[in-house]
C-alpha atoms as a PDB file:
ATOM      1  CA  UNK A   1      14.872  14.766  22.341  1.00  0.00           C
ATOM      2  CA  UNK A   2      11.437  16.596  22.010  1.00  0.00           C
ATOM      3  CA  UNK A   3      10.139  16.382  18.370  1.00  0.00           C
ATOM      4  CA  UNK A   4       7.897  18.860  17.003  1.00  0.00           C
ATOM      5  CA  UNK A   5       3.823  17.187  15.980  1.00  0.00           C
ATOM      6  CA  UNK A   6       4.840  19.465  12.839  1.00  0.00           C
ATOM      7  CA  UNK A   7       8.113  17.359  12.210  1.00  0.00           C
ATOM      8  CA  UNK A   8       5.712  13.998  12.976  1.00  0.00           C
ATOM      9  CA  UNK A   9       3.252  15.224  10.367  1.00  0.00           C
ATOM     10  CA  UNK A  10       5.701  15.852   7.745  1.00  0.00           C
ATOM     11  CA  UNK A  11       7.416  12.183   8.082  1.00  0.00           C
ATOM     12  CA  UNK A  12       3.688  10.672   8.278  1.00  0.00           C
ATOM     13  CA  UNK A  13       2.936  12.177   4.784  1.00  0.00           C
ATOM     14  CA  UNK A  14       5.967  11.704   3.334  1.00  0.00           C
ATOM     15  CA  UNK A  15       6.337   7.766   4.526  1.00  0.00           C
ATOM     16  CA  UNK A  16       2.394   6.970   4.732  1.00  0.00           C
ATOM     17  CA  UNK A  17       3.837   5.214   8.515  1.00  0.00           C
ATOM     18  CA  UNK A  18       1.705   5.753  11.455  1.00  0.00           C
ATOM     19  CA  UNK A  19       1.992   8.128  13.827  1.00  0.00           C
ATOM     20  CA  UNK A  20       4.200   6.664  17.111  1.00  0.00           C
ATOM     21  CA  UNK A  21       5.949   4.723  13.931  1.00  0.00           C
ATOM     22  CA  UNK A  22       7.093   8.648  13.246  1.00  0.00           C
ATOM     23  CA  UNK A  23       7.969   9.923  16.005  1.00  0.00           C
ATOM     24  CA  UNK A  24       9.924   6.845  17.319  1.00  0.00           C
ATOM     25  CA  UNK A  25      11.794   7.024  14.104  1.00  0.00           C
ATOM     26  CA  UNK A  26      12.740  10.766  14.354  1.00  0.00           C
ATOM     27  CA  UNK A  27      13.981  10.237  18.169  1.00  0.00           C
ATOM     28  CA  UNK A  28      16.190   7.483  17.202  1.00  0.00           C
ATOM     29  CA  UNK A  29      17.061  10.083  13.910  1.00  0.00           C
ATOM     30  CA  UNK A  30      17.972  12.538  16.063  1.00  0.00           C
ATOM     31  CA  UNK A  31      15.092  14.728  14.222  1.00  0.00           C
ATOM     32  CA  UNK A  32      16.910  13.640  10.315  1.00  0.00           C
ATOM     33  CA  UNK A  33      14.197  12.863   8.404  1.00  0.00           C
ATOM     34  CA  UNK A  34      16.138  11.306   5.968  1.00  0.00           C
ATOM     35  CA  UNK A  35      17.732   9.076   8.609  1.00  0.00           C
ATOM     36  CA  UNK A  36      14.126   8.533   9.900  1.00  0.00           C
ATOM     37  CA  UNK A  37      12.711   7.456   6.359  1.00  0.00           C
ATOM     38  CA  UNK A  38      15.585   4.685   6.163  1.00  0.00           C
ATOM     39  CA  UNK A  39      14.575   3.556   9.844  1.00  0.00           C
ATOM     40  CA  UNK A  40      11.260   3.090   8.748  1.00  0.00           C
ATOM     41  CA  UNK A  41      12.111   1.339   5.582  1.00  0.00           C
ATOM     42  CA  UNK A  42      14.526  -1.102   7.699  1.00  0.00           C
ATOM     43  CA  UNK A  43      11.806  -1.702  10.003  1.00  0.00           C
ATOM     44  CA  UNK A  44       8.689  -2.209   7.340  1.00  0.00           C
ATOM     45  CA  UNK A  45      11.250  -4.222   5.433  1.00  0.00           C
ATOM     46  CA  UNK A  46      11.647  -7.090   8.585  1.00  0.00           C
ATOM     47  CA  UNK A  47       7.969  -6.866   8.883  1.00  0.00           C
ATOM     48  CA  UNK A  48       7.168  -7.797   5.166  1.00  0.00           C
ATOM     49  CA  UNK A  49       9.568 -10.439   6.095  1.00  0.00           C
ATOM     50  CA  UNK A  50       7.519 -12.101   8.943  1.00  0.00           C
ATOM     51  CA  UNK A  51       4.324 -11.417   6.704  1.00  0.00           C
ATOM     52  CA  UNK A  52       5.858 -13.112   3.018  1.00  0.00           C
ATOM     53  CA  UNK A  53       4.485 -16.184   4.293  1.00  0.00           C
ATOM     54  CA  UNK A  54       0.886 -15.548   5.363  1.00  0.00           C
ATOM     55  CA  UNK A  55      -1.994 -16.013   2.312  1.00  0.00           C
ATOM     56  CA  UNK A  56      -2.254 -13.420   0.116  1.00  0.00           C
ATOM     57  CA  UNK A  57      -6.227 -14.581  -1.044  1.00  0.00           C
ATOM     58  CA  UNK A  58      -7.994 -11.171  -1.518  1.00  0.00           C
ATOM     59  CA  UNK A  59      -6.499  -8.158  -3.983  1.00  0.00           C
ATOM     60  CA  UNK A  60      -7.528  -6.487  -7.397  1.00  0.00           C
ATOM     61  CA  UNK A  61      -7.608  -7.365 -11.372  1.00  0.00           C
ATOM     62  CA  UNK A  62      -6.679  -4.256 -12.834  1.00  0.00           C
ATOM     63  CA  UNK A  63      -7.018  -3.590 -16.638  1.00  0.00           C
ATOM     64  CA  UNK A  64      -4.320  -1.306 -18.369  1.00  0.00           C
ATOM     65  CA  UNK A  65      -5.072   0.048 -22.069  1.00  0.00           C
ATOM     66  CA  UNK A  66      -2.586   1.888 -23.801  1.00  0.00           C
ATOM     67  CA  UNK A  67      -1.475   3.579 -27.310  1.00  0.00           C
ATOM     68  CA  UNK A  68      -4.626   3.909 -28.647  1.00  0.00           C
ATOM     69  CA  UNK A  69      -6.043   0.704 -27.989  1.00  0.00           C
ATOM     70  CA  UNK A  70      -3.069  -1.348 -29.068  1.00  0.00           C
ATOM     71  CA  UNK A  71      -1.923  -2.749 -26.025  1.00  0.00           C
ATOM     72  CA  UNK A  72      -3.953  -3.958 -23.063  1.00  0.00           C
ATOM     73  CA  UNK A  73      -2.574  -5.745 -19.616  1.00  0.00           C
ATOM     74  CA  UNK A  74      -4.604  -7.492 -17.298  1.00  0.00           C
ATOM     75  CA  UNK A  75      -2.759  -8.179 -13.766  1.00  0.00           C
ATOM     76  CA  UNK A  76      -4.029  -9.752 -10.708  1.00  0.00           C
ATOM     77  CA  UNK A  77      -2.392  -8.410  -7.368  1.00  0.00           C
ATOM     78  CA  UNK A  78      -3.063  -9.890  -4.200  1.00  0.00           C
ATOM     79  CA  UNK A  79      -2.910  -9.217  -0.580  1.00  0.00           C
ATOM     80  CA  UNK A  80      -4.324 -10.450   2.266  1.00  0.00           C
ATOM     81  CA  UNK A  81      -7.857  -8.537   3.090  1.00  0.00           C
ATOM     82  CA  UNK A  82     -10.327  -6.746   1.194  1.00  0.00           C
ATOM     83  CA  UNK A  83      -9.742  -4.039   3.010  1.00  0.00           C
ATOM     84  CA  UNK A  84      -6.678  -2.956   1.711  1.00  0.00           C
ATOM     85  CA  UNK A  85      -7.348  -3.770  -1.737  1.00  0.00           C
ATOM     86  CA  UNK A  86      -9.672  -1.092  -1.680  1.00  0.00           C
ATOM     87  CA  UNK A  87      -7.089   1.696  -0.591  1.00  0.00           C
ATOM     88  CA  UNK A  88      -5.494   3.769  -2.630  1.00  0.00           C
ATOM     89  CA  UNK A  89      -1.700   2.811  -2.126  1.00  0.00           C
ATOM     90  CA  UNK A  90      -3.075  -0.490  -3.158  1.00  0.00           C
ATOM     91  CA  UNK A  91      -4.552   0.473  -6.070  1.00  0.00           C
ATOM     92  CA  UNK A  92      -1.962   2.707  -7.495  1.00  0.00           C
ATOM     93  CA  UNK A  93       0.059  -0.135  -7.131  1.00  0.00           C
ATOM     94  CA  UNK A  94      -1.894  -2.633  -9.324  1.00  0.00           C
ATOM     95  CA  UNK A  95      -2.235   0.569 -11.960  1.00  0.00           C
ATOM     96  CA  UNK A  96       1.640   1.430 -11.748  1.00  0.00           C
ATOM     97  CA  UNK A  97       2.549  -2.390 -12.476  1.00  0.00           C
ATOM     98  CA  UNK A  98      -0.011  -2.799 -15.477  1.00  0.00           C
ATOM     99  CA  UNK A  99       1.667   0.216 -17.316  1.00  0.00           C
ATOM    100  CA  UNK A 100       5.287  -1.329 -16.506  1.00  0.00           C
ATOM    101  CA  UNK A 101       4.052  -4.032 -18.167  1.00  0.00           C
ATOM    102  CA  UNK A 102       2.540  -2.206 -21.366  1.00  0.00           C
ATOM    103  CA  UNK A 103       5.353  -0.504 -21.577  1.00  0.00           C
ATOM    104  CA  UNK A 104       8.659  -3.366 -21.011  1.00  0.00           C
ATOM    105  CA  UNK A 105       6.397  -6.392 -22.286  1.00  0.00           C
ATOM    106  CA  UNK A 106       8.176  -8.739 -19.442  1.00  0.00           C
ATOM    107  CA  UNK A 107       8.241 -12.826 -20.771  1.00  0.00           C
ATOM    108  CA  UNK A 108       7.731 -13.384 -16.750  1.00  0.00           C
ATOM    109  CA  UNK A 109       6.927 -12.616 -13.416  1.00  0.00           C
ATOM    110  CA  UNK A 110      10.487 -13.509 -11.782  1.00  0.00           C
ATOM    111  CA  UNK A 111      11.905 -13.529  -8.288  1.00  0.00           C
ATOM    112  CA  UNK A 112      11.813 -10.257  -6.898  1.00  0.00           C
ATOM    113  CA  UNK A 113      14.894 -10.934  -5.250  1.00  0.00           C
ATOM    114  CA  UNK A 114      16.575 -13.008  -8.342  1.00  0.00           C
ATOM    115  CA  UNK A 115      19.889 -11.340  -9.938  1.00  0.00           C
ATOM    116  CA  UNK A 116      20.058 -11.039 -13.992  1.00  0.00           C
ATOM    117  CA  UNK A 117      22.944 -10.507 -16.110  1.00  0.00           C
ATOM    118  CA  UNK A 118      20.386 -10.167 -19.281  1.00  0.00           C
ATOM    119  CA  UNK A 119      19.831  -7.061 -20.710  1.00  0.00           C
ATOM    120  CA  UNK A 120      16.752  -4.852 -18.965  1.00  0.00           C
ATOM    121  CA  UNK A 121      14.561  -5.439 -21.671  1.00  0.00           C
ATOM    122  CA  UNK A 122      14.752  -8.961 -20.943  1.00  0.00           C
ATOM    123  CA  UNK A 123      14.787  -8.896 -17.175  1.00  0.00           C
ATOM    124  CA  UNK A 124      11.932 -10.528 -15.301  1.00  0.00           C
ATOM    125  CA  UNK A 125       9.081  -8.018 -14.162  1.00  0.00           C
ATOM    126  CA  UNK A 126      10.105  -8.114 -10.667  1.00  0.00           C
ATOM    127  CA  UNK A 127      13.593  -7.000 -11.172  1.00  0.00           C
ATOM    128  CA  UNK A 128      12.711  -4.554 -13.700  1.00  0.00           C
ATOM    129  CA  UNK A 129      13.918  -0.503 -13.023  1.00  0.00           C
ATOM    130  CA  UNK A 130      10.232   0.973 -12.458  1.00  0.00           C
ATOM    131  CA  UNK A 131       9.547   3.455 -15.471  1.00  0.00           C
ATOM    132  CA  UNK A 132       8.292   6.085 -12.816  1.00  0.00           C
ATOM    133  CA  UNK A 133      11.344   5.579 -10.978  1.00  0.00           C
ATOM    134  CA  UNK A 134      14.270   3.770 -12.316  1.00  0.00           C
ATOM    135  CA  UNK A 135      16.131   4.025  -8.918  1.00  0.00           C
ATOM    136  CA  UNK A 136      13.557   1.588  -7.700  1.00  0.00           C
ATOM    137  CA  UNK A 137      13.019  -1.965  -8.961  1.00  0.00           C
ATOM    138  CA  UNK A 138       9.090  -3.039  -9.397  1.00  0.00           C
ATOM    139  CA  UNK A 139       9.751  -5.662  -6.290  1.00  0.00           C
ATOM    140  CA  UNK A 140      10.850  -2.575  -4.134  1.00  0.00           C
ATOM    141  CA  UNK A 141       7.737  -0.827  -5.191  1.00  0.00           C
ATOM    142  CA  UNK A 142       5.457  -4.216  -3.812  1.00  0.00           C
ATOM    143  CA  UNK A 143       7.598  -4.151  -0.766  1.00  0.00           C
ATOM    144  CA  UNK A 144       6.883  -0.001  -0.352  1.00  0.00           C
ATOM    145  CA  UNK A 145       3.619  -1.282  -0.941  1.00  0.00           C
ATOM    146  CA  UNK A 146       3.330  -3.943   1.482  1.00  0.00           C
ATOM    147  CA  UNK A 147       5.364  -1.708   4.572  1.00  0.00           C
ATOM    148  CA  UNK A 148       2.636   1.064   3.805  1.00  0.00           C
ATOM    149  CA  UNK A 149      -0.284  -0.900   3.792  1.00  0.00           C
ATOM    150  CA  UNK A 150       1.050  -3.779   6.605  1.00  0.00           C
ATOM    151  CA  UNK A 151       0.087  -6.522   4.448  1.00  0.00           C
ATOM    152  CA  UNK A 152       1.645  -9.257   2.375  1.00  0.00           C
ATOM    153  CA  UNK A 153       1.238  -7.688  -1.034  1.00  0.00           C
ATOM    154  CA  UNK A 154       1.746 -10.397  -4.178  1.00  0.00           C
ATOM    155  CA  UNK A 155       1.473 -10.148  -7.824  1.00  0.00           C
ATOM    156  CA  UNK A 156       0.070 -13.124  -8.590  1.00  0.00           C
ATOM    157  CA  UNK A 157      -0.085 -13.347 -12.630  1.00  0.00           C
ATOM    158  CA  UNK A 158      -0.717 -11.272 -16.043  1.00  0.00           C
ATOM    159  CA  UNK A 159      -1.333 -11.286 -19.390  1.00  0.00           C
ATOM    160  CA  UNK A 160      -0.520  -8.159 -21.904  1.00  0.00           C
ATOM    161  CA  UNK A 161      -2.227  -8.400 -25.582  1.00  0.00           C
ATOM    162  CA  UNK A 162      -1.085  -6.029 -28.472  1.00  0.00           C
ATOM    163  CA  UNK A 163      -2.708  -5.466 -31.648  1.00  0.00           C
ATOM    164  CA  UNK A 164      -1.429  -7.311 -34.391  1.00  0.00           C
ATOM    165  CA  UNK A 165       1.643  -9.052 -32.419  1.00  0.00           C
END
């Protein structure tokens, strides 16, 4: 099947994957790029798998101030070169997890694969519906994470302060 560098393009932008990543995923899509998305997610997904175990030294404290000053959230994220804690995937990351945890005021990190019958307000960050997105958990948003950027992606630890609390 011949697939369009128009078709390529789109898929690149939409999944941040490279370019033969695209284009082998639409041929075995059969041009879907729905389908081709999922591929791609299956694929980045048993990568981050062969990757969970490699050292995560290098990464990003970011700093999170909300509601006027009243709450502040320090979180370290990690990965596994300077490099990539530079880009801007990365970095949305770190800034996406420090409002989740301004906003949901998690007790703990958690297993990002770990199953709770508690309530969501007192479900472990990791398993926590991301307020962006509440069809994603915050541990799919580190794997997203780590299949765009082709790195082991970690958050290591944080702290969140209010005012008064």
């Amino acid at each position: 099947m011949e697939i369009s560098a128009d078709r390529v393009k789109e898929l690149r932008e939409k999944s941040g994957a490279g370019v033969m990543d695209c284009k082998k995923a639409l041929v075995d899509a059969a041009g879907d790029i729905d389908k081709a998305i999922s591929l791609l997610r299956e694929k980045g997904l048993s990568q981050i798998a062969k990757r969970s175990g490699r050292d995560a030294g290098e990464g990003i404290v970011e700093t999170y101030i909300h509601a006027g000053g009243k709450i502040g959230v320090i979180v370290e994220v990690n990965c596994e070169t300077d490099f990539v804690a530079r880009t801007p995937d990365f970095k949305a990351l770190a800034h996406d997890v420090a409002m989740q945890i301004a906003a949901t005021n998690p007790s703990e990190l958690g297993e990002a694969d770990g199953k709770a019958d508690a309530a969501e307000a007192d479900l472990p960050l990791l398993q926590q519906p991301f307020i962006k997105d509440p069809k994603k958990t915050v541990a799919d948003l580190v794997r997203d994470t780590a299949a765009k950027t082709g790195e082991n992606v970690v958050i290591r630890r944080f702290t969140r302060y209010e005012l008064g609390a």
